[in-house]
C-alpha atoms as a PDB file:
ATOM      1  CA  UNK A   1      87.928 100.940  86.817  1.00  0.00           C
ATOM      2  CA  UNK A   2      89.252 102.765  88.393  1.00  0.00           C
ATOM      3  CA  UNK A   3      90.328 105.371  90.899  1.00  0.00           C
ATOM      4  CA  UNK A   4      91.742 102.277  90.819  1.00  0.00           C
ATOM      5  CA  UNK A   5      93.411 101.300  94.283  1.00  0.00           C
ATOM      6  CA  UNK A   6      93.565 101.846  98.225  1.00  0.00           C
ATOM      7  CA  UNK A   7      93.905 105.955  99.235  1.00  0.00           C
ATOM      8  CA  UNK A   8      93.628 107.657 102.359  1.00  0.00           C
ATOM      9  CA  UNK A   9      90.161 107.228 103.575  1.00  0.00           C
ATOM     10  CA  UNK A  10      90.736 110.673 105.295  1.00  0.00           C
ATOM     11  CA  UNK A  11      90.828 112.149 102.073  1.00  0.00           C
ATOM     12  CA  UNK A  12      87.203 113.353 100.160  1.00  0.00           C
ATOM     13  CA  UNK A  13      86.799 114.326  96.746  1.00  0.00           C
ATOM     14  CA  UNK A  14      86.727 112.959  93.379  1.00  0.00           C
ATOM     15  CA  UNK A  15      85.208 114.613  90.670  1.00  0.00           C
ATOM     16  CA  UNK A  16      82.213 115.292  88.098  1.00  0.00           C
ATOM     17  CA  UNK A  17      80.457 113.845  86.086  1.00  0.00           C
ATOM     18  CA  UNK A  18      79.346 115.604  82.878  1.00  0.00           C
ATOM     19  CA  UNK A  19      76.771 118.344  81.876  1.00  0.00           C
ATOM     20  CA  UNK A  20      74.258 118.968  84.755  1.00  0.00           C
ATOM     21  CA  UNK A  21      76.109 116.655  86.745  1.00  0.00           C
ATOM     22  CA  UNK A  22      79.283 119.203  87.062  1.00  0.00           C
ATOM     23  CA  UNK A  23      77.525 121.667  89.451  1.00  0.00           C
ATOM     24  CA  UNK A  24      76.347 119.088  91.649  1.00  0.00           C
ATOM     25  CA  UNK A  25      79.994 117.037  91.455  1.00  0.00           C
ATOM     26  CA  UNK A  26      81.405 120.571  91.979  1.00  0.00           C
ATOM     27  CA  UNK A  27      79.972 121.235  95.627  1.00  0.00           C
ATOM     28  CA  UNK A  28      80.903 117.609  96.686  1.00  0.00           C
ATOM     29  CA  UNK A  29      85.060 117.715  95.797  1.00  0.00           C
ATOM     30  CA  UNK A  30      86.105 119.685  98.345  1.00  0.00           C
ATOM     31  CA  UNK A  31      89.924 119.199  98.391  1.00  0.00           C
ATOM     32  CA  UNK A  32      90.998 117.631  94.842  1.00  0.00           C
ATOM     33  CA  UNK A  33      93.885 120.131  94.871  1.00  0.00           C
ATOM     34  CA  UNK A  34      95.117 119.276  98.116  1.00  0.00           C
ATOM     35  CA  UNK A  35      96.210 115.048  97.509  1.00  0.00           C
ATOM     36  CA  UNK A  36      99.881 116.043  95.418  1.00  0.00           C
ATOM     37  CA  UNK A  37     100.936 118.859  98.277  1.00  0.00           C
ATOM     38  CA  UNK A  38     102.316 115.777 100.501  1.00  0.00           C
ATOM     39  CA  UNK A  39     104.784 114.499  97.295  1.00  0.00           C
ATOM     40  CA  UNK A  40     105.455 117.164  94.985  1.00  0.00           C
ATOM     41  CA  UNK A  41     106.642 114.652  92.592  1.00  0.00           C
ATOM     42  CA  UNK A  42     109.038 115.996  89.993  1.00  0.00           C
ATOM     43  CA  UNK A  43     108.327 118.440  87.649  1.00  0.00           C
ATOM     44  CA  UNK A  44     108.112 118.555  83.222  1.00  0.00           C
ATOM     45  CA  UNK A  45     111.525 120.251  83.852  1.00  0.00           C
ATOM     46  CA  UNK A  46     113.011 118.010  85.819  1.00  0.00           C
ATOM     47  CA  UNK A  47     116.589 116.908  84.363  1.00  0.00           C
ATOM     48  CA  UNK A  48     116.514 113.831  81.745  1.00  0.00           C
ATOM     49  CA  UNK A  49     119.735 111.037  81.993  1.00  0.00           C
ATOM     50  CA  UNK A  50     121.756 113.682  80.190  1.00  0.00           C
ATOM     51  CA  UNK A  51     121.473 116.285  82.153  1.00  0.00           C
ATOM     52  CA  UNK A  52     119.606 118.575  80.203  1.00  0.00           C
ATOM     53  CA  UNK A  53     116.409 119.879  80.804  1.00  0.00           C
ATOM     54  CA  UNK A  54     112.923 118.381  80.025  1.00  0.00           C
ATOM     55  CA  UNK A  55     111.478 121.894  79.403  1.00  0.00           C
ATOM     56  CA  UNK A  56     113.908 123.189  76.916  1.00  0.00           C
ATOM     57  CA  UNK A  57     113.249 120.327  74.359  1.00  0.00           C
ATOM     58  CA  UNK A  58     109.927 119.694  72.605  1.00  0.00           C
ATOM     59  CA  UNK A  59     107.846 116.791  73.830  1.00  0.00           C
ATOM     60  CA  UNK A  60     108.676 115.005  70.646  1.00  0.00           C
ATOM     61  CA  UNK A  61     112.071 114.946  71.173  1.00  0.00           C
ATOM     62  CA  UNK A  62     112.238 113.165  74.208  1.00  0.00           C
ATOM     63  CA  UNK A  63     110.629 110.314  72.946  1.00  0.00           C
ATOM     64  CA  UNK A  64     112.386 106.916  72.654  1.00  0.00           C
ATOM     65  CA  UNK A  65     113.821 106.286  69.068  1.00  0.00           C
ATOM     66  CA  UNK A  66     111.562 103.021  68.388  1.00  0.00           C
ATOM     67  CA  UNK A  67     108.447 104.779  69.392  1.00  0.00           C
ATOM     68  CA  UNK A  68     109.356 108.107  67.057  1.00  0.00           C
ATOM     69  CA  UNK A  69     109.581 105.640  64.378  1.00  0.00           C
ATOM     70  CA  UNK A  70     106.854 103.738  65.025  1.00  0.00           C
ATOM     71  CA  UNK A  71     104.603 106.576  64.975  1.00  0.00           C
ATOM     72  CA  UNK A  72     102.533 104.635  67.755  1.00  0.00           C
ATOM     73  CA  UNK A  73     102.235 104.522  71.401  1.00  0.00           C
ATOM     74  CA  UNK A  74      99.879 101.432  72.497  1.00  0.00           C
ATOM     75  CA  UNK A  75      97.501 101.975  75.324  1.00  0.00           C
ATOM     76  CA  UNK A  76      96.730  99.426  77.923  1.00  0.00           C
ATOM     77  CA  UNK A  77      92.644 100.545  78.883  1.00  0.00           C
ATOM     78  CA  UNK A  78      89.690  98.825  80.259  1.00  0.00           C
ATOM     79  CA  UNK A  79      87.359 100.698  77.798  1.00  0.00           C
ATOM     80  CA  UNK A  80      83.832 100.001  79.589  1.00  0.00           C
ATOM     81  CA  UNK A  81      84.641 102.995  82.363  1.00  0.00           C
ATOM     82  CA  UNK A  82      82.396 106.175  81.343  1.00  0.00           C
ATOM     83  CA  UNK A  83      83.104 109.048  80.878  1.00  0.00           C
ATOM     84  CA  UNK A  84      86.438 108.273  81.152  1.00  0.00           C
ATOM     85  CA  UNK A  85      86.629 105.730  78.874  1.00  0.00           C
ATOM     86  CA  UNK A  86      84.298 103.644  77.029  1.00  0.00           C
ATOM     87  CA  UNK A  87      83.048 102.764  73.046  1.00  0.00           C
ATOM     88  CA  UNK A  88      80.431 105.382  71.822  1.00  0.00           C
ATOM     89  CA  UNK A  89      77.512 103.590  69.772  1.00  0.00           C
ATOM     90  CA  UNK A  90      79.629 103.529  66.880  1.00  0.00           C
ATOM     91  CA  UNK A  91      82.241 101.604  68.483  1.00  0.00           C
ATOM     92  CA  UNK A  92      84.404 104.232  68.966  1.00  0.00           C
ATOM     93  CA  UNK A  93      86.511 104.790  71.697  1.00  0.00           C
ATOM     94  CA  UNK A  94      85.411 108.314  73.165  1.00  0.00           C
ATOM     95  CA  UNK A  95      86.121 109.863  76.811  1.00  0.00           C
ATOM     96  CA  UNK A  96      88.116 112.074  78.978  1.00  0.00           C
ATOM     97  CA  UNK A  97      90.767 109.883  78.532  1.00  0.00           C
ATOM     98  CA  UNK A  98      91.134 109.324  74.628  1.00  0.00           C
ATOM     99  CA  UNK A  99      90.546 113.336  74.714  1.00  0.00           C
ATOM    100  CA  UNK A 100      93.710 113.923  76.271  1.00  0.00           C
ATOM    101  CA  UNK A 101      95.538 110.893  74.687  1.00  0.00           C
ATOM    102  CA  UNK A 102      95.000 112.492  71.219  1.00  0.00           C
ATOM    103  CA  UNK A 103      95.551 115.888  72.868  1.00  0.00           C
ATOM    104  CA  UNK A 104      99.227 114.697  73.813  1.00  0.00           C
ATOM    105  CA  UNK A 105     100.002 113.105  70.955  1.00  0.00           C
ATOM    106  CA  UNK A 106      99.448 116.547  68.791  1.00  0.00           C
ATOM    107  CA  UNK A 107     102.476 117.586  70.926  1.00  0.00           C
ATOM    108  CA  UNK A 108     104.454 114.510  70.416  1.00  0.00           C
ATOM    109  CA  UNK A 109     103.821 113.453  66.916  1.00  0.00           C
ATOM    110  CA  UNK A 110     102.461 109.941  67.389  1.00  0.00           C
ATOM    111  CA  UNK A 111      99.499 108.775  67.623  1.00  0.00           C
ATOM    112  CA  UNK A 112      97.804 106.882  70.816  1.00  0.00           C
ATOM    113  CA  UNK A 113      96.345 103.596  70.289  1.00  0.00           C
ATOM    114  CA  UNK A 114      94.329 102.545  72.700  1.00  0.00           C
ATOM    115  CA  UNK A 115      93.928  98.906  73.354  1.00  0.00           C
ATOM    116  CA  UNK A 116      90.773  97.060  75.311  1.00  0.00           C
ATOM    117  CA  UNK A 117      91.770  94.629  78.245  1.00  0.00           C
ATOM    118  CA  UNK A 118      90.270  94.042  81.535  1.00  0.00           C
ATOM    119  CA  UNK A 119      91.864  96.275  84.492  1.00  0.00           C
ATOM    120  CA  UNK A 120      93.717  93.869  86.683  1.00  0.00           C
ATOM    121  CA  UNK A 121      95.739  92.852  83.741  1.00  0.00           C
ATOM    122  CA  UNK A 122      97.078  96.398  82.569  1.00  0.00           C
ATOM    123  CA  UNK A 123     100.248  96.684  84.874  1.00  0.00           C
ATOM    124  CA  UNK A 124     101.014  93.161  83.794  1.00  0.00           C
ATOM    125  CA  UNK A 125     100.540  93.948  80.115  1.00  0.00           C
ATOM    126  CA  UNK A 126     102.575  96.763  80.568  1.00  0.00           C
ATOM    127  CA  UNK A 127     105.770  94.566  82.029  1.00  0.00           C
ATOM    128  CA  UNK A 128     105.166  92.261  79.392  1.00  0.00           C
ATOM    129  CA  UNK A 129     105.522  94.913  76.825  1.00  0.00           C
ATOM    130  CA  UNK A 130     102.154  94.383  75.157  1.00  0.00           C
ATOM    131  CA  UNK A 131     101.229  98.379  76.140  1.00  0.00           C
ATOM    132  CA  UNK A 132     103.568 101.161  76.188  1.00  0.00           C
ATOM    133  CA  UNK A 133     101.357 102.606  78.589  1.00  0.00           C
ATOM    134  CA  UNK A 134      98.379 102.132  80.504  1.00  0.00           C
ATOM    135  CA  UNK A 135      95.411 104.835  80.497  1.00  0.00           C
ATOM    136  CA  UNK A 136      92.868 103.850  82.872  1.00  0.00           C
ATOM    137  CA  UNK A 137      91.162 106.035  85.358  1.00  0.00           C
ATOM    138  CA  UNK A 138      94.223 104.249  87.624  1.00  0.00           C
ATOM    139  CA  UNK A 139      95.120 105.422  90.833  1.00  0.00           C
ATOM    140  CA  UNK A 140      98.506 106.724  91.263  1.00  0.00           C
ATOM    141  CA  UNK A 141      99.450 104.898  94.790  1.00  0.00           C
ATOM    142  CA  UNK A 142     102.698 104.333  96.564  1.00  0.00           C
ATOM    143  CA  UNK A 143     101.564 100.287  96.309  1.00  0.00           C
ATOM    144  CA  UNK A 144     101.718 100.744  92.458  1.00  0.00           C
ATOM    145  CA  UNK A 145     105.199 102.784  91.959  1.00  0.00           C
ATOM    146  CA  UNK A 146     106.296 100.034  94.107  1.00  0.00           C
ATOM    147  CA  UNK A 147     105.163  97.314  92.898  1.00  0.00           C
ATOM    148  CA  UNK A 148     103.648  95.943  96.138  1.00  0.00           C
ATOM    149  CA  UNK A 149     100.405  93.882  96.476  1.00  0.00           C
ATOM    150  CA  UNK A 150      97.870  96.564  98.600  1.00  0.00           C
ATOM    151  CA  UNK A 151      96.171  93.303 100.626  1.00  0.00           C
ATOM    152  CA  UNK A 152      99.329  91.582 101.417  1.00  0.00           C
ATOM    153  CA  UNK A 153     101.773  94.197 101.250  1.00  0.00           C
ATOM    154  CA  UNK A 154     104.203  92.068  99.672  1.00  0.00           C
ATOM    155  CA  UNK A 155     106.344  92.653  96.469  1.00  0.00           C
ATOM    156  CA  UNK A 156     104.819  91.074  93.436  1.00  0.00           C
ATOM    157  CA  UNK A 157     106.557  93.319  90.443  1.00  0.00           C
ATOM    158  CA  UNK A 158     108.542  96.418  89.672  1.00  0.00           C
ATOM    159  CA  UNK A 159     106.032  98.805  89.738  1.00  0.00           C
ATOM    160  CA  UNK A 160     105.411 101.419  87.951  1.00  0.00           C
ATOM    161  CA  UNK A 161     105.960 105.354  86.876  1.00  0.00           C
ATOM    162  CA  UNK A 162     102.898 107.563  86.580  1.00  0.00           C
ATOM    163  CA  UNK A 163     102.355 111.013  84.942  1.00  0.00           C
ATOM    164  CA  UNK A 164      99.347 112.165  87.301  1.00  0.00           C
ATOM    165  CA  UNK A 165      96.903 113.744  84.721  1.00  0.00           C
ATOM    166  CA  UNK A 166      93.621 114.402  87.011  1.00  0.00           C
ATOM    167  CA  UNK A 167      92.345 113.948  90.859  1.00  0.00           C
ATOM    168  CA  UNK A 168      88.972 111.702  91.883  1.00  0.00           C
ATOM    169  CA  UNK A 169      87.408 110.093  94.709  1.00  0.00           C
ATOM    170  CA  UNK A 170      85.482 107.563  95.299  1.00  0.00           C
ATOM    171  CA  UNK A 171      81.431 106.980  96.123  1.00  0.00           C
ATOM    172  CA  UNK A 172      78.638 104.497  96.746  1.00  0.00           C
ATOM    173  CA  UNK A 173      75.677 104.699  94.566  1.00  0.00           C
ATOM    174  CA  UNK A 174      72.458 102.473  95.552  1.00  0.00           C
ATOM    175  CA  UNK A 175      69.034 101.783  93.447  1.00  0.00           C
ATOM    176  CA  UNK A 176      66.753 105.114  93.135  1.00  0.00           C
ATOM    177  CA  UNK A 177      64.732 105.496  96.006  1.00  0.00           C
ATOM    178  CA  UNK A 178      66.182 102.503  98.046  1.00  0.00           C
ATOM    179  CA  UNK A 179      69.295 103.560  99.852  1.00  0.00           C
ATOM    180  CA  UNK A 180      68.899 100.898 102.370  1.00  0.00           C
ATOM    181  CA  UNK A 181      70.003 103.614 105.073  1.00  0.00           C
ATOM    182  CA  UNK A 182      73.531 103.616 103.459  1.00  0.00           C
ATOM    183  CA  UNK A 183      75.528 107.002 103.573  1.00  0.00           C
ATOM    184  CA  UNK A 184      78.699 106.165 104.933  1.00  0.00           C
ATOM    185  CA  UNK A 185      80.985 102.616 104.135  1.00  0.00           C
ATOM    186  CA  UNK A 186      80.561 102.166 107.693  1.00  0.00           C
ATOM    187  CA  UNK A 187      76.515 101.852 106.742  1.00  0.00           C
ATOM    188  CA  UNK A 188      77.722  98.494 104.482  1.00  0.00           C
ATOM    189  CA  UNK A 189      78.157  96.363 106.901  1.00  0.00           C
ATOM    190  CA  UNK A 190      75.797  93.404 106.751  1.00  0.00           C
ATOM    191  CA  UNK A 191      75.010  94.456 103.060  1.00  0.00           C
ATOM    192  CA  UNK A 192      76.153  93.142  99.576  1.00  0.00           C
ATOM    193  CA  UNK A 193      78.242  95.550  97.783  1.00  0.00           C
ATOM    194  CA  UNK A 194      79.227  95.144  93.679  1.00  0.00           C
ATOM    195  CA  UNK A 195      82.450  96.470  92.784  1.00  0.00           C
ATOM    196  CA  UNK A 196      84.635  95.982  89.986  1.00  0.00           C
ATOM    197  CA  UNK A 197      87.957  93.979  90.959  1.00  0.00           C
ATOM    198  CA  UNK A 198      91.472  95.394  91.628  1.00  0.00           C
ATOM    199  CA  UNK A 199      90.072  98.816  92.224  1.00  0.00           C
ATOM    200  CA  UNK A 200      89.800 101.569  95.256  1.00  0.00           C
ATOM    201  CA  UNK A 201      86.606 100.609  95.882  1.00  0.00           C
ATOM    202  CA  UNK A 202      87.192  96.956  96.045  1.00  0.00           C
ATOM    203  CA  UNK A 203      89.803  98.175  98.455  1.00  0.00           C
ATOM    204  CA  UNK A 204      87.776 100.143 100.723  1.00  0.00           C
ATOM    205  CA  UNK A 205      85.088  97.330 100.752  1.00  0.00           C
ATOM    206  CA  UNK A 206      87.406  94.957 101.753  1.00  0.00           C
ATOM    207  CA  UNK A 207      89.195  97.503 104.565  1.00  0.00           C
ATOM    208  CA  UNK A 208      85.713  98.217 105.865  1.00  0.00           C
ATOM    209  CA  UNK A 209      84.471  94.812 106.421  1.00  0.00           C
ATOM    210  CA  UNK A 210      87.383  94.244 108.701  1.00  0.00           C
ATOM    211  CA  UNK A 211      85.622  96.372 111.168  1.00  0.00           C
ATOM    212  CA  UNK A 212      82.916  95.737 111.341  1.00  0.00           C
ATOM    213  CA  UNK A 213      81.088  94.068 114.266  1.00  0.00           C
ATOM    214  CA  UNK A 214      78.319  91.487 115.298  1.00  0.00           C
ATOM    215  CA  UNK A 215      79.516  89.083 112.516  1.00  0.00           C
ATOM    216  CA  UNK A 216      77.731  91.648 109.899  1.00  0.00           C
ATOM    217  CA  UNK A 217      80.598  91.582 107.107  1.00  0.00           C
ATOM    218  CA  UNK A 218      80.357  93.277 104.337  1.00  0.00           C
ATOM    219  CA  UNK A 219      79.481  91.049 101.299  1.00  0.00           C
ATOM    220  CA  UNK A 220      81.391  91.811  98.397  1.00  0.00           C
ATOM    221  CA  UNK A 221      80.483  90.796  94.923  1.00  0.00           C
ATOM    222  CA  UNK A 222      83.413  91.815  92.519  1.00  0.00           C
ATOM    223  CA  UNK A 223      83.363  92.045  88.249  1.00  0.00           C
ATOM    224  CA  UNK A 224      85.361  92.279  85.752  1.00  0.00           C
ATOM    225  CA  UNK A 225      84.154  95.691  84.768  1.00  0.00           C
ATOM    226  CA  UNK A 226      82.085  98.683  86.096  1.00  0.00           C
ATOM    227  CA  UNK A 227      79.316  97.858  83.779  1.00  0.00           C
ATOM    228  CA  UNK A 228      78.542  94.144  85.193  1.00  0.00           C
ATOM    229  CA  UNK A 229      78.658  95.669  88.801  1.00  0.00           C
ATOM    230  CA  UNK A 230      75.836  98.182  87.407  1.00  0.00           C
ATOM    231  CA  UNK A 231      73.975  95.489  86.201  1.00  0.00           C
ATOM    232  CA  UNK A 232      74.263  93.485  89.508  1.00  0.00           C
ATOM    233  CA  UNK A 233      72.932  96.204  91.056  1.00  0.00           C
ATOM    234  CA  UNK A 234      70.192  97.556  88.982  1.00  0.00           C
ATOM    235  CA  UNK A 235      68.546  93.803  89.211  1.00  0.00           C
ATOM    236  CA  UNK A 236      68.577  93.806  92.789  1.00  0.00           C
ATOM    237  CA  UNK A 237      71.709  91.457  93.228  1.00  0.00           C
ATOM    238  CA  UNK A 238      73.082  93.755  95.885  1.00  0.00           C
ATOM    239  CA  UNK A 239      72.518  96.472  97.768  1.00  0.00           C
ATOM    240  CA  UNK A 240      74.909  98.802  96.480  1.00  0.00           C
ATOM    241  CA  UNK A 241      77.719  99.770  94.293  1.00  0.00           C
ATOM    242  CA  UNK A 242      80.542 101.755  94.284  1.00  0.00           C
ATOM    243  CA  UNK A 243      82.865 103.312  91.833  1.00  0.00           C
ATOM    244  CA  UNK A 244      85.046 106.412  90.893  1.00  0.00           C
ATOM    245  CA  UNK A 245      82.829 109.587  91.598  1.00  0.00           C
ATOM    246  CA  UNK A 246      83.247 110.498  87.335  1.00  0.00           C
ATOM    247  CA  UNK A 247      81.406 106.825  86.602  1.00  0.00           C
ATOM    248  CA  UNK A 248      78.781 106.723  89.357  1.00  0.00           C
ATOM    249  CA  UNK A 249      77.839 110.427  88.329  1.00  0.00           C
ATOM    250  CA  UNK A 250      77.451 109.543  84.886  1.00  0.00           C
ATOM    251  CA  UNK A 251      75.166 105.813  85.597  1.00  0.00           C
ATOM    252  CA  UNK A 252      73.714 108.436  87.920  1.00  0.00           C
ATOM    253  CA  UNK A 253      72.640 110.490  84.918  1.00  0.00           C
ATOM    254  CA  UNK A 254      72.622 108.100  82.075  1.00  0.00           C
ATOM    255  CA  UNK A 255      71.159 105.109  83.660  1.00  0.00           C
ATOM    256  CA  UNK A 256      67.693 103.879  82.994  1.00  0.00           C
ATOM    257  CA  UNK A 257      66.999 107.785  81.949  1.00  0.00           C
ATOM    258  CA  UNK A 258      69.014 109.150  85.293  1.00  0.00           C
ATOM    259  CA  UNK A 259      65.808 106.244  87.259  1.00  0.00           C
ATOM    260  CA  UNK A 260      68.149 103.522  88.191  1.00  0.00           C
ATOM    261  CA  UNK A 261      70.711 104.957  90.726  1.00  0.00           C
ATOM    262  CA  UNK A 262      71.203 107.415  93.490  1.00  0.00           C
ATOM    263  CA  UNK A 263      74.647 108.531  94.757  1.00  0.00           C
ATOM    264  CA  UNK A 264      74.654 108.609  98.700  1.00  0.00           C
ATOM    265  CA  UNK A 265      76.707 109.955 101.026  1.00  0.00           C
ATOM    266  CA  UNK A 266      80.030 111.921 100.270  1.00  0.00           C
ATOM    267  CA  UNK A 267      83.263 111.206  98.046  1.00  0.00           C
ATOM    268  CA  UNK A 268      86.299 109.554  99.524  1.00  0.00           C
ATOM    269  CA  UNK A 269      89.909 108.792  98.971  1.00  0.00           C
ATOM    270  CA  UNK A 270      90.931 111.855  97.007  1.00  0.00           C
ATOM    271  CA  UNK A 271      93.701 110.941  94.484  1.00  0.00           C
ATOM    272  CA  UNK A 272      95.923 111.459  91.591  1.00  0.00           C
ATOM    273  CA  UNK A 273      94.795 109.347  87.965  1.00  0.00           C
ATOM    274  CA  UNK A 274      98.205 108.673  86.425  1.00  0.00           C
ATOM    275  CA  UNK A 275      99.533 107.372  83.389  1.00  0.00           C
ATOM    276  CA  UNK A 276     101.256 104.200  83.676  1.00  0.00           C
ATOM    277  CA  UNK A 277     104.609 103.621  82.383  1.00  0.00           C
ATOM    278  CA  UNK A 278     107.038 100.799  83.412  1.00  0.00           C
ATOM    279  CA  UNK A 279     109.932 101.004  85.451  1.00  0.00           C
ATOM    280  CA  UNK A 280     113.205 101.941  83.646  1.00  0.00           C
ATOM    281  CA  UNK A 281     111.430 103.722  80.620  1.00  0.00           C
ATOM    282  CA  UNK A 282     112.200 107.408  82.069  1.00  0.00           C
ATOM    283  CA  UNK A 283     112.707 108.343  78.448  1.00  0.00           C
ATOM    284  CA  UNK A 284     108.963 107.788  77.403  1.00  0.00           C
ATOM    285  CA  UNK A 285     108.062 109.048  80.787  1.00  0.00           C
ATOM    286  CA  UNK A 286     109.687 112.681  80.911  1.00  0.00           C
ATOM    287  CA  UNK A 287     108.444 112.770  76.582  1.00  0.00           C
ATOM    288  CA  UNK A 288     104.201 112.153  78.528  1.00  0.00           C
ATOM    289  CA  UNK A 289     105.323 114.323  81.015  1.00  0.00           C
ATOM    290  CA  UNK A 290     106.257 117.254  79.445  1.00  0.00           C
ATOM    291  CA  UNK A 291     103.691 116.995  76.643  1.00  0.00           C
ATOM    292  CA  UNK A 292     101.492 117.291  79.843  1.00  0.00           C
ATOM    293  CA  UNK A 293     102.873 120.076  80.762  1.00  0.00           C
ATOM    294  CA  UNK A 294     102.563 121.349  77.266  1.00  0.00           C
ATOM    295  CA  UNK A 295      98.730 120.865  76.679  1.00  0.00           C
ATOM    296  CA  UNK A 296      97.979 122.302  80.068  1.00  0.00           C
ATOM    297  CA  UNK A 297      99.676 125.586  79.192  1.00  0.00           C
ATOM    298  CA  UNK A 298      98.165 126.162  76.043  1.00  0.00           C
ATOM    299  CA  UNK A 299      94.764 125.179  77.325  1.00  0.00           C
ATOM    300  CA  UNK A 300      93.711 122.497  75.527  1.00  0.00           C
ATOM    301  CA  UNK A 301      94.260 120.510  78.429  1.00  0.00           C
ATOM    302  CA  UNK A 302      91.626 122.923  80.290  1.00  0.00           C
ATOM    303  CA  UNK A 303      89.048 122.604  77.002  1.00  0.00           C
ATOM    304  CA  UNK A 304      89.267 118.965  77.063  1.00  0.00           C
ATOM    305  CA  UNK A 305      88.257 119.243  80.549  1.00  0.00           C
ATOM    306  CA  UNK A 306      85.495 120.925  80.287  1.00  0.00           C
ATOM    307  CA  UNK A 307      84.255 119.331  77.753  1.00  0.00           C
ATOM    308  CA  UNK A 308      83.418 116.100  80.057  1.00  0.00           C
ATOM    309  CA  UNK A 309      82.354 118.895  82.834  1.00  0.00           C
ATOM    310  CA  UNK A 310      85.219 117.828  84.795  1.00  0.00           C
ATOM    311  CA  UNK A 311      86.496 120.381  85.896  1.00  0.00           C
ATOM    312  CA  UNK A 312      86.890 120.035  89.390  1.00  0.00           C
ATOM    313  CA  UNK A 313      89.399 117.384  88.515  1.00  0.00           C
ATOM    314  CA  UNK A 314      91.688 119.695  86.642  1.00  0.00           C
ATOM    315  CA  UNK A 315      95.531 119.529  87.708  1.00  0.00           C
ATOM    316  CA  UNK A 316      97.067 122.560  86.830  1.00  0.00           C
ATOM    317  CA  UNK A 317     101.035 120.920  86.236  1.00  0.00           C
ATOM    318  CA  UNK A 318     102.357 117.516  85.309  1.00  0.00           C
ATOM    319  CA  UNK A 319     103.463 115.470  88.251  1.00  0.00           C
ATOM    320  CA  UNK A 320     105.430 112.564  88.775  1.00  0.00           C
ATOM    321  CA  UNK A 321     104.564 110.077  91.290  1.00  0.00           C
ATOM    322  CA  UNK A 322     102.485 112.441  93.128  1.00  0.00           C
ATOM    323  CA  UNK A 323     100.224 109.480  94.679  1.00  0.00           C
ATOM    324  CA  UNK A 324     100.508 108.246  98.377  1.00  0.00           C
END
C-alpha cells in the first residue's frame, strides 16, 4: 500500500522501519523534511466557512453534526501494510496508523473505525460514502487532490483533501543474498518486479520501463496487497519487489527470521502520507486537521512515533495538501 502513487523521482527518503531497523532507516532518509517546503499547504489555523479560526476551537467542535452524534468516524484501510497497518495475531488491527487514529480521536471525542478493503478501492469508497476517511499509508499527490488518473492524466473523479500526517519513500527489496545486480530502478530493466497495484511503486515500475532500451522492459507483476507481492517474491516468482521504505524495512526484519529479503539501493520519491477526505467535507477536514495539530503539540503524536521507530518520518505541523 502505499506511499501510494507517482512522486518526484528526484526526491529520496522514506522512512524506518521499527526497532533495530530505525538506525539503519535513519541514515538512508536524507530529506523527509524537505517534500512540504514547495506547497506549504494551509495550516490547523487556517479560517473555517465562518470565518473563525480553526485554532481557537477544540478539535471536537469542528466536527460535522452527524459524525458528533454518531460517535464514529469509518476508516477506509487496506489492513495487510506493516507496520503501518495490519491485524496482530489476535486479529487486531495494530500499527502506526491505528496509533494515531485512536490518538486523534482522544482529541475529538469519537472513535475511529477502521474498515478492511483493498487499496485501489479506498478513494472510491470514500465518494461513495462507505468511509468517512481513508487511512492508508496513501500518498498525498497533486493527481489525487485532483482527481486525475496518474497514467493517463485524465479526470476520472473529484479528488480528494488530505491532512499530511508523515513523509516516506520508496525502495526495492530482492531475495537475501541474490540481488541480481539491482541497486537502482534503472537496474530492473529486463527483470520481473512484484508490486502491489495502484501504488508509487507500481508507478515508478511502470515510468521506468518506458526507458528502457534493447527491448529489455521491465516485467511487472502487480497484487492486490503487499503481502502477495512478498510471497511472489520469496518463491522465486520475480526478481524483486518494491514497496514503501516502512514495509520493506519491516519484511526486511520480520521475514523468514530477517533470511528472506535484502533492501538494495537507496529510497526514492520522498512524500507526504495523508489522510483522505472527500471533496466538499472541509468541516471534517479542518476537525482531522487541527486534532493533528493538537496531538503533535502535546507529544503524543511524537510517542506514537517512536513507538514504531519512525521517527525519521515525523512531521512536526498539520498540513493540507502539502503533496506535489
Amino acid at each position: 500500500m502505499t506511499a501510494r502513487t507517482t512522486r518526484r523521482t528526484t526526491a529520496k527518503s522514506r522512512i524506518a522501519a521499527v526497532g533495530a531497523i530505525a538506525v539503519a532507516g535513519t541514515m538512508l532518509l536524507t530529506a523527509c523534511g524537505d517534500q512540504t517546503k514547495n506547497n506549504a499547504g494551509d495550516s490547523a489555523s487556517a479560517k473555517t466557512s465562518d470565518g473563525a479560526s480553526a485554532a481557537a476551537s477544540s478539535p471536537a467542535d469542528l466536527l460535522p453534526a452527524d459524525i458528533k452524534s454518531k460517535g464514529v468516524i469509518k476508516v477506509g484501510s487496506d489492513i495487510a501494510y506493516p507496520p503501518v497497518e495490519f491485524k496482530d495475531g489476535s486479529g487486531k488491527t495494530v500499527g502506526i496508523d491505528p496509533d494515531l487514529a485512536a490518538a486523534l480521536g482522544k482529541e475529538l471525542g469519537v472513535e475511529f473505525q477502521f474498515e478492511n478493503g483493498t487499496f485501489d478501492t479506498l478513494v472510491t469508497g470514500l465518494r461513495a460514502k462507505r468511509y468517512d476517511v481513508a487511512m492508508s499509508a496513501m500518498t498525498d499527490t497533486k493527481d489525487r487532490q485532483e482527481g486525475i488518473d496518474p497514467e493517463t492524466k485524465k479526470k476520472v473523479g473529484e479528488g480528494v483533501d488530505f491532512v499530511d500526517y508523515f513523509t516516506a519513500g520508496v525502495s526495492i527489496y530482492t531475495k537475501k543474498g541474490d540481488d541480481q545486480g539491482i541497486k537502482t530502478w534503472a537496474d530492473l530493466c529486463g527483470k520481473k518486479i512484484a508490486v502491489q497495484r495502484n501504488t508509487v511503486s507500481n508507478d515508478l515500475a511502470k515510468a521506468e520501463s518506458k526507458k528502457c532500451t534493447g527491448g529489455k522492459k521491465i516485467a511487472i507483476e502487480s497484487y492486490d496487497n503487499d503481502l502477495q507481492a512478498q510471497t511472489r517474491l520469496r518463491s522465486g516468482g520475480a526478481d524483486a519487489g518494491s514497496s514503501d521504505f516502512p514495509v520493506a524495512a519491516y519484511a526486511v526484519k520480520t521475514s523468514g527470521g530477517g533470511k528472506d529479503f535484502q533492501i538494495v539501493g537507496e529510497q526514492v520519491e520522498a512524500a507526504p502520507y495523508g489522510i483522505a477526505v472527500a471533496k466538499g467535507n472541509d468541516q471534517l477536514t479542518k476537525a482531522i486537521q487541527a486534532a493533528l495539530e493538537a496531538i503533535i503539540k502535546n507529544g503524543e503524536y511524537e510517542k506514537i512515533i517512536a513507538k514504531w521507530g519512525v521517527e525519521a518520518g515525523a512531521v512536526t505541523e498539520a498540513k493540507l495538501n502539502g503533496g506535489s
